[in-house]
C-alpha atoms as a PDB file:
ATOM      1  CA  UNK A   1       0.000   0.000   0.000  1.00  0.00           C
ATOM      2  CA  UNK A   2       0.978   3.575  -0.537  1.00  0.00           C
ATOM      3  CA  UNK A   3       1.968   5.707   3.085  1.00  0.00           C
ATOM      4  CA  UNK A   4       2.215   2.931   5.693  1.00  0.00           C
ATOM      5  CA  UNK A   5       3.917  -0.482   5.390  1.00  0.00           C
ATOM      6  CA  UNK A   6       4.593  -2.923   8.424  1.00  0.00           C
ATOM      7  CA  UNK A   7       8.052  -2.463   9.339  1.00  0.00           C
ATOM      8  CA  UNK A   8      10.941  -4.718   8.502  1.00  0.00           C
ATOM      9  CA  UNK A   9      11.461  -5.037  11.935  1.00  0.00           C
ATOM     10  CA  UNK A  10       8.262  -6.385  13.008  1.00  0.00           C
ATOM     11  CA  UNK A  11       8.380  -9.167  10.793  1.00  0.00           C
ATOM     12  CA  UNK A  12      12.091 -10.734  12.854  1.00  0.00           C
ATOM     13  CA  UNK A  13       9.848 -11.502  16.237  1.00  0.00           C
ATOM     14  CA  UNK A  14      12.089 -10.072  18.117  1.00  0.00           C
ATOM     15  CA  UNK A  15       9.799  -8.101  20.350  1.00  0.00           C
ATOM     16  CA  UNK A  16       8.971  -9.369  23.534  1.00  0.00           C
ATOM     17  CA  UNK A  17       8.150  -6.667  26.092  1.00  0.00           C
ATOM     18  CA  UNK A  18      10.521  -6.570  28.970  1.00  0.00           C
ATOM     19  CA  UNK A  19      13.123  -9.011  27.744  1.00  0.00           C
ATOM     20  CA  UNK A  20      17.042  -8.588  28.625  1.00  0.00           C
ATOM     21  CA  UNK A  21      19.280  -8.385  25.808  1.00  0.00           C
ATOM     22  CA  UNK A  22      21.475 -10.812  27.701  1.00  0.00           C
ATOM     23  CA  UNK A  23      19.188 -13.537  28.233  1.00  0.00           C
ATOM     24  CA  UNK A  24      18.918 -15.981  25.166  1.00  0.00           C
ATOM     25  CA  UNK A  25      15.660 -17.447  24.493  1.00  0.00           C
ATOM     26  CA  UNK A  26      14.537 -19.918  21.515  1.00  0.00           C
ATOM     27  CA  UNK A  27      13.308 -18.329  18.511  1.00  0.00           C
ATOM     28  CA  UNK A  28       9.839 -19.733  17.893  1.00  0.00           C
ATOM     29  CA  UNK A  29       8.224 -18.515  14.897  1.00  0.00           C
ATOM     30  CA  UNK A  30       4.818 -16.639  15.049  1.00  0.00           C
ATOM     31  CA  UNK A  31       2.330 -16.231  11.670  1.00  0.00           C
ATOM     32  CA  UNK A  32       2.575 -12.337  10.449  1.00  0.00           C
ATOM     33  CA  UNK A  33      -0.386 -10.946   8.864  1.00  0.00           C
ATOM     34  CA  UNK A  34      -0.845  -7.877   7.103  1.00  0.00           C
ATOM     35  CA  UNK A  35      -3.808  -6.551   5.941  1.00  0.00           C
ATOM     36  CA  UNK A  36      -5.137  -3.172   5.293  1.00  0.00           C
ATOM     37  CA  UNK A  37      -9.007  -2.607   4.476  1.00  0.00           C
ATOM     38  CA  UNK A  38      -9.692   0.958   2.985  1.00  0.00           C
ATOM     39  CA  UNK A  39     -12.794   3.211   3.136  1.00  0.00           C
ATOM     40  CA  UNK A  40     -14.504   3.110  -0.119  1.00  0.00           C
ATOM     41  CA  UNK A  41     -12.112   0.997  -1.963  1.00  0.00           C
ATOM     42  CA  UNK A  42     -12.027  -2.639  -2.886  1.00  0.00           C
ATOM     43  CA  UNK A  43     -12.041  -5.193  -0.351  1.00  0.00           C
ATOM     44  CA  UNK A  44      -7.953  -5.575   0.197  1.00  0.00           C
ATOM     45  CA  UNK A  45      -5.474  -9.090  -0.206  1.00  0.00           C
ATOM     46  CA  UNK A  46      -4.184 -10.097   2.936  1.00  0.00           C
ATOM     47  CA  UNK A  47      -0.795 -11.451   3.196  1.00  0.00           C
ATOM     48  CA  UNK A  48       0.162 -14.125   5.173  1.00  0.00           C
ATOM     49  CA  UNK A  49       4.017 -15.293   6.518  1.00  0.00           C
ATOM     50  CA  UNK A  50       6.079 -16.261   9.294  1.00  0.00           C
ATOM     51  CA  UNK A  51       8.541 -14.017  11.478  1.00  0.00           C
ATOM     52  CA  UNK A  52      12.572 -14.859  11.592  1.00  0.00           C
ATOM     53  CA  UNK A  53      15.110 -14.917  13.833  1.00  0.00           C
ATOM     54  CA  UNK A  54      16.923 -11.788  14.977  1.00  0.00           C
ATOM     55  CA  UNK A  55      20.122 -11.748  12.289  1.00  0.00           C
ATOM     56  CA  UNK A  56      17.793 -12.799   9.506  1.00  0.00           C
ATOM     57  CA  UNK A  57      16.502 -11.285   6.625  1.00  0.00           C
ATOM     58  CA  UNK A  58      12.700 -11.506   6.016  1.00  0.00           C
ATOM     59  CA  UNK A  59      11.794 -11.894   2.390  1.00  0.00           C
ATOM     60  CA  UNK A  60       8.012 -12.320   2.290  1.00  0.00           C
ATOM     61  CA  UNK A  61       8.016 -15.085  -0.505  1.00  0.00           C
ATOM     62  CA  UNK A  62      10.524 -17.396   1.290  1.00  0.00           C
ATOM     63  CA  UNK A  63       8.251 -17.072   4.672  1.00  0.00           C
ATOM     64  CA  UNK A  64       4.834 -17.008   3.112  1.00  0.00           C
ATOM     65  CA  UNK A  65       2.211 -19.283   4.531  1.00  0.00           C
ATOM     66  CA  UNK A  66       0.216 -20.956   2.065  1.00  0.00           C
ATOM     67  CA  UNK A  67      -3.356 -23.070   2.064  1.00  0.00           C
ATOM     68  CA  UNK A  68      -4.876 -21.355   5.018  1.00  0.00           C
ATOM     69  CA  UNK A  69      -8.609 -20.901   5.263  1.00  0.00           C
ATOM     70  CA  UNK A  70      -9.028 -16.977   5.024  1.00  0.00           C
ATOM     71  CA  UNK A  71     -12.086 -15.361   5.650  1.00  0.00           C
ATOM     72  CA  UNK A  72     -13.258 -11.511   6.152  1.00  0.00           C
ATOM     73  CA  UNK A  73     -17.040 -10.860   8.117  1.00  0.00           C
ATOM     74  CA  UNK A  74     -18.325  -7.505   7.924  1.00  0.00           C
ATOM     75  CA  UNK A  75     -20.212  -7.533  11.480  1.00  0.00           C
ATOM     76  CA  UNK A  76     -23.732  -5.737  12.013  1.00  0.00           C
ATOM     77  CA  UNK A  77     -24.228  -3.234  15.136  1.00  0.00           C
ATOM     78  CA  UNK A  78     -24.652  -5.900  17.474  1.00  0.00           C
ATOM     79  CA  UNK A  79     -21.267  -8.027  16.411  1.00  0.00           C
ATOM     80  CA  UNK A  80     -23.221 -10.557  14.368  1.00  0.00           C
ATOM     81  CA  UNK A  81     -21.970 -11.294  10.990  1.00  0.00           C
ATOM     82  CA  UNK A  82     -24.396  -9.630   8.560  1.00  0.00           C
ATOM     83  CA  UNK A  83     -21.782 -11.179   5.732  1.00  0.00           C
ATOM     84  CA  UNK A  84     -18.413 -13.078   4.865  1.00  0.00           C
ATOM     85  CA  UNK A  85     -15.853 -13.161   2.361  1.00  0.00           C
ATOM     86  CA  UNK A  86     -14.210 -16.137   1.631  1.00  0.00           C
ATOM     87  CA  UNK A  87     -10.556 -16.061   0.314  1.00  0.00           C
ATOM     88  CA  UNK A  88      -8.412 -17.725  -1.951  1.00  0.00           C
ATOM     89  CA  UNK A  89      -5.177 -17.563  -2.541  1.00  0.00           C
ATOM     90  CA  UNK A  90      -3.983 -15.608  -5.556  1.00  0.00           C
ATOM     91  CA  UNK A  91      -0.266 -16.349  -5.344  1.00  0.00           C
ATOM     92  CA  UNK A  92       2.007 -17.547  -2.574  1.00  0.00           C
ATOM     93  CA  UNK A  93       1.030 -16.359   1.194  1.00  0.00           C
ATOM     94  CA  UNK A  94      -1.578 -13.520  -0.452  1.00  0.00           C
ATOM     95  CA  UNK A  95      -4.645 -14.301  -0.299  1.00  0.00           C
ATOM     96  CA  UNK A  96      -7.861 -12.345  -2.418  1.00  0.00           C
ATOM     97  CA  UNK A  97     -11.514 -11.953  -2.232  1.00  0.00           C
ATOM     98  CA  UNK A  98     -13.299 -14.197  -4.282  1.00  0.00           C
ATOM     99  CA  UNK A  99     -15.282 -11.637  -7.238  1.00  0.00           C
ATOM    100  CA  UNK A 100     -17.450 -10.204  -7.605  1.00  0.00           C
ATOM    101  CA  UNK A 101     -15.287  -7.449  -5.087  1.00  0.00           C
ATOM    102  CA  UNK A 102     -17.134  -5.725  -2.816  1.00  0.00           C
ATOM    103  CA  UNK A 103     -16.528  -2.428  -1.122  1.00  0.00           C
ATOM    104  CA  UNK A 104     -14.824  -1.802   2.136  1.00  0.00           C
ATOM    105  CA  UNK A 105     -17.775   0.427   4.036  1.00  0.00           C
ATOM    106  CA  UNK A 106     -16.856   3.304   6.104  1.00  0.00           C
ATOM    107  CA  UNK A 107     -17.531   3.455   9.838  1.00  0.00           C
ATOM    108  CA  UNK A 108     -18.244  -0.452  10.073  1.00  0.00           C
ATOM    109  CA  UNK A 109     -16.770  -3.006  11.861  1.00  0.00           C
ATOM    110  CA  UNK A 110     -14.931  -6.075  10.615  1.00  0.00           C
ATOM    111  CA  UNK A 111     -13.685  -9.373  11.263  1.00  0.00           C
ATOM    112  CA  UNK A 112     -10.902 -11.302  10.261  1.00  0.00           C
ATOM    113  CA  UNK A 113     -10.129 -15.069  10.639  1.00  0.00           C
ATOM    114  CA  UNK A 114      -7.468 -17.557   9.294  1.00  0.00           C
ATOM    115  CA  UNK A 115      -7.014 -20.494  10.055  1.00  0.00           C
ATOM    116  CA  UNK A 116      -3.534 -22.255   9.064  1.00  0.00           C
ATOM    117  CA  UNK A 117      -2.933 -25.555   7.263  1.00  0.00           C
ATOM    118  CA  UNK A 118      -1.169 -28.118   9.311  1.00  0.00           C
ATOM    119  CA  UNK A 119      -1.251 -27.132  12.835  1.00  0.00           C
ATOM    120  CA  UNK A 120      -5.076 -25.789  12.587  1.00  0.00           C
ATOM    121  CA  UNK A 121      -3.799 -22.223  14.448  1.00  0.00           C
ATOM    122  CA  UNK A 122      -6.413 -19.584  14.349  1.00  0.00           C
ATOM    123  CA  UNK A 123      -5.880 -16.506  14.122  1.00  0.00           C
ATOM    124  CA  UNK A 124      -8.283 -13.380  14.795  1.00  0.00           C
ATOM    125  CA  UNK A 125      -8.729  -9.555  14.178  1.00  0.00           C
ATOM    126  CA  UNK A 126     -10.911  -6.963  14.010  1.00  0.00           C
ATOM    127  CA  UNK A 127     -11.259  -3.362  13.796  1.00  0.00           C
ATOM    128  CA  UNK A 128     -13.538  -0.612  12.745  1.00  0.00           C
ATOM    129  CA  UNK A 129     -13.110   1.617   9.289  1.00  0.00           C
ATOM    130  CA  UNK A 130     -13.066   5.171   9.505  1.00  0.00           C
ATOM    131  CA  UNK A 131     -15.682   7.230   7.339  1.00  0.00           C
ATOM    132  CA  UNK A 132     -14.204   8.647   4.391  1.00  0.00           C
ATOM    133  CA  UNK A 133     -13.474  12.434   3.841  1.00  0.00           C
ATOM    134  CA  UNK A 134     -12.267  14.574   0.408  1.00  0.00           C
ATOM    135  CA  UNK A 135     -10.233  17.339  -0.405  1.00  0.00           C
ATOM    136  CA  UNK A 136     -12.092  20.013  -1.153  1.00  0.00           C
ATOM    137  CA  UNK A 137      -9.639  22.842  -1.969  1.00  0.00           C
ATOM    138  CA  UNK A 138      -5.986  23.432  -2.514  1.00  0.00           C
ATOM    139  CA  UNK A 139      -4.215  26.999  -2.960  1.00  0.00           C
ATOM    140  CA  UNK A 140      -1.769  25.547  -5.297  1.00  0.00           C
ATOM    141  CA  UNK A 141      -0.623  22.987  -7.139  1.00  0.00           C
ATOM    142  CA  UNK A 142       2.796  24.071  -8.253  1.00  0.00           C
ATOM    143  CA  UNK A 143       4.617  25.456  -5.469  1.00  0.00           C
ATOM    144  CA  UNK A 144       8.026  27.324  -4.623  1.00  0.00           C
ATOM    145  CA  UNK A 145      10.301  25.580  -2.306  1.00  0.00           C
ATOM    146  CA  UNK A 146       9.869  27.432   1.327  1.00  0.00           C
ATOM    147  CA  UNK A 147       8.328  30.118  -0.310  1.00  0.00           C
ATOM    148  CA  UNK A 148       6.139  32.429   1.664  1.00  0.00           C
ATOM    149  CA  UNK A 149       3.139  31.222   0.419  1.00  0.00           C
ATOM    150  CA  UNK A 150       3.171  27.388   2.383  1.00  0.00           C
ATOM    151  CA  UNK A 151       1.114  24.829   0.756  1.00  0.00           C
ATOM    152  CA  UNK A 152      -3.137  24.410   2.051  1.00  0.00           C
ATOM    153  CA  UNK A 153      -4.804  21.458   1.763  1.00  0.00           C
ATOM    154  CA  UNK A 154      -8.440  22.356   2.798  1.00  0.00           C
ATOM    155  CA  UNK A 155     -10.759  18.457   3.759  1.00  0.00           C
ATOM    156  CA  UNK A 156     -13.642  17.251   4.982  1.00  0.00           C
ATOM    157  CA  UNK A 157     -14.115  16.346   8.456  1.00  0.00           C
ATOM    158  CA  UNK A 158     -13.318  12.206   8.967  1.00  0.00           C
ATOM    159  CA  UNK A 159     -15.393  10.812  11.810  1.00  0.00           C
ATOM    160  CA  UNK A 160     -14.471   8.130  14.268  1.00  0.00           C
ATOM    161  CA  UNK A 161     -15.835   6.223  16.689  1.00  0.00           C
ATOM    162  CA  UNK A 162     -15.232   7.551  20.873  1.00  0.00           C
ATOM    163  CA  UNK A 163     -12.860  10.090  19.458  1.00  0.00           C
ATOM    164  CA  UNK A 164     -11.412  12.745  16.848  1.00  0.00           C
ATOM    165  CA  UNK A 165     -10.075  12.126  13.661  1.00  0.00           C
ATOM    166  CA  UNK A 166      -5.928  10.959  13.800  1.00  0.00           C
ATOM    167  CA  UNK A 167      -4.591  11.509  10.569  1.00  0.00           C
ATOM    168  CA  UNK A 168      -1.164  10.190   9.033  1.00  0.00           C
ATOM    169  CA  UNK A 169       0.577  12.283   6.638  1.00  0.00           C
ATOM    170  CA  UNK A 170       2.508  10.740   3.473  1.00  0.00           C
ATOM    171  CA  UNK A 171       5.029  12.394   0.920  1.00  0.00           C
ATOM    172  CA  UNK A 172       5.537  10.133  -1.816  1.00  0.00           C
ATOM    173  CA  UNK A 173       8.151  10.989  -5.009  1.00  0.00           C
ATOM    174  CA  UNK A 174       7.360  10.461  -8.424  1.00  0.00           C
ATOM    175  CA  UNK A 175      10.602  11.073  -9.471  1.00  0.00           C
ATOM    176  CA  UNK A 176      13.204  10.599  -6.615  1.00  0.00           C
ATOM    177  CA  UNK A 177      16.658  11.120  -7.915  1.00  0.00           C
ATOM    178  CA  UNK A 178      19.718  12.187  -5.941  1.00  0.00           C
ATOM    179  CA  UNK A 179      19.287  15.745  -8.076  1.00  0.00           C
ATOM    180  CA  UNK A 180      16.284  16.601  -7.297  1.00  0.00           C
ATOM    181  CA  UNK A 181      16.748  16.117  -3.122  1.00  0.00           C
ATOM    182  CA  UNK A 182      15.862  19.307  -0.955  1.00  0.00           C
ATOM    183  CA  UNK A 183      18.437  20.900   1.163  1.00  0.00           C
ATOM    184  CA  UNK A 184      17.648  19.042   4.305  1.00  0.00           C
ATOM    185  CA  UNK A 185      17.608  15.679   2.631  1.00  0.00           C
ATOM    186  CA  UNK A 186      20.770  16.334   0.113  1.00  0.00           C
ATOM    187  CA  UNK A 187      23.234  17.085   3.296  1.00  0.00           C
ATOM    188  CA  UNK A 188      21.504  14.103   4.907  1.00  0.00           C
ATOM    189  CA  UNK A 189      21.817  11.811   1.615  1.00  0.00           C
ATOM    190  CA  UNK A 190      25.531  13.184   1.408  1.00  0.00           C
ATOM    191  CA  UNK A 191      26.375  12.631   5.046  1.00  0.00           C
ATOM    192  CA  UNK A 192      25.114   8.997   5.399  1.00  0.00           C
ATOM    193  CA  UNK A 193      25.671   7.762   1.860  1.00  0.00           C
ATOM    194  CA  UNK A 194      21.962   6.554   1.617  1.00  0.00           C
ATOM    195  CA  UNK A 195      19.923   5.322  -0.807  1.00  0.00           C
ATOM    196  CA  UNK A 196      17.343   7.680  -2.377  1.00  0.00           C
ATOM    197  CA  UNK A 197      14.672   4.809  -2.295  1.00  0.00           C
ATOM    198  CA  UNK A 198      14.993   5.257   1.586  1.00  0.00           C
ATOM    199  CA  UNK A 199      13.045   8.645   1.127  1.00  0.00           C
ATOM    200  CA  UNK A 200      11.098   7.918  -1.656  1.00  0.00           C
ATOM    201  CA  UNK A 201       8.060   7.887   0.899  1.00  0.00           C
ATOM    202  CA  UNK A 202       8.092   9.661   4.170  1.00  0.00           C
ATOM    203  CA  UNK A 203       5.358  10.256   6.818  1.00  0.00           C
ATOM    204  CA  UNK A 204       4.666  11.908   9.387  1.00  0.00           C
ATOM    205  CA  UNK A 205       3.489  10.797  12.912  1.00  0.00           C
ATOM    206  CA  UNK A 206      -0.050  10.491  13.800  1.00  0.00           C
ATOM    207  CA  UNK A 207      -1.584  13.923  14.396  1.00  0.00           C
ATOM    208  CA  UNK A 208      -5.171  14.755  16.127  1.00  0.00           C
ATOM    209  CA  UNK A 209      -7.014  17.051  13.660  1.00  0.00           C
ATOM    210  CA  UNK A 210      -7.278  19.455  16.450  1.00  0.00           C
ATOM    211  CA  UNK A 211      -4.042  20.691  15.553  1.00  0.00           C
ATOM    212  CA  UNK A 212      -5.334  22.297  12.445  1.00  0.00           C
ATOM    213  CA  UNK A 213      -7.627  25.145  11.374  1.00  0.00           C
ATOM    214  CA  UNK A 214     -11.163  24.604  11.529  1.00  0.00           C
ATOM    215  CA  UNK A 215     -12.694  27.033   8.958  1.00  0.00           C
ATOM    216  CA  UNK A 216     -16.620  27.863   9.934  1.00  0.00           C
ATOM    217  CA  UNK A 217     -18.046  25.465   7.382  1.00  0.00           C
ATOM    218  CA  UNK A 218     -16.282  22.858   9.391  1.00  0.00           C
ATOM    219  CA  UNK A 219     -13.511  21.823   7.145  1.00  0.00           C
ATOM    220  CA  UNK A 220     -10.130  21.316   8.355  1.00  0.00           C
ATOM    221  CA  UNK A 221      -7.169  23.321   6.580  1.00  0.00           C
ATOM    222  CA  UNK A 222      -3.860  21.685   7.044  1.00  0.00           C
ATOM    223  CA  UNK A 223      -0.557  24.002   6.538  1.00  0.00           C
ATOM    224  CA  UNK A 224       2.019  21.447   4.439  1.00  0.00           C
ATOM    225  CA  UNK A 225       5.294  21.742   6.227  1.00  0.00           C
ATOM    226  CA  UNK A 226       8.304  22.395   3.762  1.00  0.00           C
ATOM    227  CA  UNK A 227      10.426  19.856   5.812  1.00  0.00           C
ATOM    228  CA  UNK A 228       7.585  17.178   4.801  1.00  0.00           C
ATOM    229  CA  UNK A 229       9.031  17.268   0.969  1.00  0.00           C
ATOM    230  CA  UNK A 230      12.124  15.428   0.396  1.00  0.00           C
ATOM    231  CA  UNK A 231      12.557  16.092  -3.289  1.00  0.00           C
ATOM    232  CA  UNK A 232      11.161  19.046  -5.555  1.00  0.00           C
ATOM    233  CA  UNK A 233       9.508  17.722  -8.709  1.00  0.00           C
ATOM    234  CA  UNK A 234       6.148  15.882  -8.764  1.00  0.00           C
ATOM    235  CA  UNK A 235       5.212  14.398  -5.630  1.00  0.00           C
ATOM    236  CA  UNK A 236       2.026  12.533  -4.110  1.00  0.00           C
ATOM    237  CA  UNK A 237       0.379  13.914  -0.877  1.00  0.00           C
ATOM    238  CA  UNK A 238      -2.133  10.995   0.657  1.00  0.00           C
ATOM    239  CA  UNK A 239      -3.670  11.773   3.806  1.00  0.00           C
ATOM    240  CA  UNK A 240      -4.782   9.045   6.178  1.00  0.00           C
ATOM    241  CA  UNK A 241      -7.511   8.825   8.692  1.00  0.00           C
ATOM    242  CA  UNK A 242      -6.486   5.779  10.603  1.00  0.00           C
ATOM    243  CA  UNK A 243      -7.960   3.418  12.955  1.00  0.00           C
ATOM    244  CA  UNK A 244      -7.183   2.279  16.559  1.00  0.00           C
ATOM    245  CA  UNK A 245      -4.945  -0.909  15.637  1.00  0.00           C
ATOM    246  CA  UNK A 246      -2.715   1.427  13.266  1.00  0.00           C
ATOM    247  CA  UNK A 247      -2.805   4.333  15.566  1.00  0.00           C
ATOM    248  CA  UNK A 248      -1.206   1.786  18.490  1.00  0.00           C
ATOM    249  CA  UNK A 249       0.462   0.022  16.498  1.00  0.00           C
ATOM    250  CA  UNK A 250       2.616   3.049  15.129  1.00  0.00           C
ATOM    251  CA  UNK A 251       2.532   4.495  18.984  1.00  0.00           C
ATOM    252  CA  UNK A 252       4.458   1.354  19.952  1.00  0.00           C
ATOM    253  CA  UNK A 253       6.806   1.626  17.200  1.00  0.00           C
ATOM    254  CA  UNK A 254       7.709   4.896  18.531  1.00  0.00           C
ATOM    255  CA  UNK A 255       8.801   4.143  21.899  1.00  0.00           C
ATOM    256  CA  UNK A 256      10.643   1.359  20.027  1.00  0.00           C
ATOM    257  CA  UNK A 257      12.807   3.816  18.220  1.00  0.00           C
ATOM    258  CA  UNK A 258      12.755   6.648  20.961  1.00  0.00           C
ATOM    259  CA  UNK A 259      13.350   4.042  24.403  1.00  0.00           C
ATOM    260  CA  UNK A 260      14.536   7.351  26.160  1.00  0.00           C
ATOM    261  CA  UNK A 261      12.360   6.160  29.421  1.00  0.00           C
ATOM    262  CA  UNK A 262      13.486   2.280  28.976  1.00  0.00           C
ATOM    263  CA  UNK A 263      15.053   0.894  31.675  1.00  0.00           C
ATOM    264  CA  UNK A 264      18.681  -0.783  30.353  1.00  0.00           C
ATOM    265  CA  UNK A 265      18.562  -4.124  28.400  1.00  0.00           C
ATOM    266  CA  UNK A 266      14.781  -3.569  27.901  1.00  0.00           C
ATOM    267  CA  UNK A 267      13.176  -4.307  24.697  1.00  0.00           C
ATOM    268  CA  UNK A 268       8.979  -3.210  24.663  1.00  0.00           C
ATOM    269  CA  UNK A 269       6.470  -4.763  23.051  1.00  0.00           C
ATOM    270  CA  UNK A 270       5.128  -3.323  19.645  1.00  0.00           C
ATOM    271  CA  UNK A 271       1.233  -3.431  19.631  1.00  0.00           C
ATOM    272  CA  UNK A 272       0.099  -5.384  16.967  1.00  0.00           C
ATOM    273  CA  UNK A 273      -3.726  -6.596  17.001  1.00  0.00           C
ATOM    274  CA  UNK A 274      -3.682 -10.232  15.631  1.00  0.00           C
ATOM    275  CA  UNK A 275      -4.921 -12.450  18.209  1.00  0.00           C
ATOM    276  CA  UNK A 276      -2.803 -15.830  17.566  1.00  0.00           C
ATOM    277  CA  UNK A 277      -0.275 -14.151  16.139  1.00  0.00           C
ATOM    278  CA  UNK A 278       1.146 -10.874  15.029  1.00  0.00           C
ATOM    279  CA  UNK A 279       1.371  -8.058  12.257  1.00  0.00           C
ATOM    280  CA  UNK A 280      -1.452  -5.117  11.431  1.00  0.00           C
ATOM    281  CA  UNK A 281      -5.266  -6.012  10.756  1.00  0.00           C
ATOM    282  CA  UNK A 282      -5.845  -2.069  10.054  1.00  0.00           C
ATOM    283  CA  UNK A 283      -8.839   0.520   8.687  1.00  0.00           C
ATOM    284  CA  UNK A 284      -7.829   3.817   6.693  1.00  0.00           C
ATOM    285  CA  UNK A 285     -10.098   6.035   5.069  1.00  0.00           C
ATOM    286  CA  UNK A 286      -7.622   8.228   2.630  1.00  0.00           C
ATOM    287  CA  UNK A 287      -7.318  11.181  -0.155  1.00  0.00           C
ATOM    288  CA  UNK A 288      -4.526  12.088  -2.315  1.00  0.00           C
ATOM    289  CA  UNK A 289      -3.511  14.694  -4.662  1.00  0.00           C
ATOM    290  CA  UNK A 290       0.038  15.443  -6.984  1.00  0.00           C
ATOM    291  CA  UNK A 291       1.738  18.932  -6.686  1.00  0.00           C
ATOM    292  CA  UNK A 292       4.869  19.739  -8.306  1.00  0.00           C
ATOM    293  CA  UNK A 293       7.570  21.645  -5.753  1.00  0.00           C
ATOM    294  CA  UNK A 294       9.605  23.829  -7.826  1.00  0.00           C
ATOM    295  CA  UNK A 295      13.547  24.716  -6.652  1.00  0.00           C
ATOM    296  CA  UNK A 296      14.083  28.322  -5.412  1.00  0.00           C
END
């Protein structure tokens, strides 16, 4: 999917919340799942593998799962299943809905359950979609790098269930080349020899929409920050309303990488919401749009 991915890091089972660096333990492999269902949009694949060893690298096609018995409910208001969508699998470890494709509904609840081949493990998810939203005004779409006049993006309000909208913000390149970087990125390209691909996509952390103007027709209008834009030339802005899973989920992954208040040797858990197993059973509602950032 475009914006948010399940980290590499996820997927090496590695995180077990309050365990020593210095005390071994034996790996034992957990089922990964990843699946992303998105408001108004096709009902999604869902991918299925198996975590590795710290020291490993994960490839997805050497540690897909294959033959399980997938199947998505969409779940009335009282947690019934009003319908389900049985799976089957389109190529190694990904799994697809069975056509004709129906549409991921907004502000609905859903199910997920596999169970595996072999060992019979069953594994459970759920979550509810946000409602969609749309763009309904931008002040340009050619811009001058840091130029006085900042990028708007003017949407509709997203709703959620028991709380406001938490949006994810996503940069994506259409042409990322090492000439075409932005100051910021070029002297950090240049100082840690990376590779461009690295900031081909970049996002932001979740943000609560009350961080943004509210205009008196009750849009939102959202100031693009220069330091968002890795490379000038044509780039991708998506915009996602997530759920609770992704919202924890990238919460977690945050302490991982920040583990300022950790106590030494400690490694915390990253919320995942897979019951049986781990990965990301998530709902997005999102909008996009292309601008092209001109240089100075």
């Amino acid at each position: 999917m475009r914006g948010i991915t399940l980290p590499a890091l996820m997927l090496m089972g590695i995180f077990v919340a309050g365990c020593g660096l210095t005390e071994p333990t034996e790996f034992q492999p957990e089922y990964v799942v990843e699946a992303y269902l998105f408001a108004g949009e096709p009902l999604p694949e869902i991918r299925l593998s198996r975590t590795v060893p710290f020291g490993t690298v994960y490839r997805f096609e050497e540690q897909a799962v294959s033959n399980a018995q997938v199947t998505l409910h969409l779940l009335d208001g009282n947690g019934g299943i009003e319908q389900s969508y049985r799976y089957f699998e389109g190529q190694w470890g990904v799994y697809l809905p069975h056509p004709p494709v129906d549409t991921v509904l907004p502000l609905r609840r859903y199910a997920l359950e596999i169970v595996t081949a072999g060992d019979n493990r069953v594994l459970r998810a759920a979550t509810v979609v946000p409602d969609t939203f749309r763009i309904v005004r931008i002040n340009r779409d050619t811009v001058i790098y840091q130029s006085p006049e900042q990028l708007e993006l003017t949407i509709t309000r997203s709703e959620y269930p028991g709380r406001q909208t938490i949006f994810i913000f996503s940069t994506e390149s259409l042409n990322p080349t090492p000439e075409l970087l932005t100051p910021f990125y070029a002297d950090f390209f240049v100082d840690n020899e990376g590779d461009v691909e690295e900031l081909r996509i970049r996002e932001s952390p979740p943000v609560n929409e009350k961080n943004y103007t509210t205009n008196p027709d009750g849009t939102l209008t959202i100031k693009f920050p220069w330091l968002a834009i890795p490379f000038y030339g044509p780039n991708r802005i998506i915009i996602n309303a997530i759920d609770d899973n992704i919202l924890q989920f990238v919460n977690s992954r945050q302490i991982q990488n920040n583990p300022s208040t950790l106590s030494p040797g400690e490694i915390p858990a990253v919320f995942d919401s897979i019951e049986g197993g781990t990965g990301i059973f998530g709902g997005i509602a999102r909008v996009e749009v292309e601008v092209y950032v001109e240089q100075p």
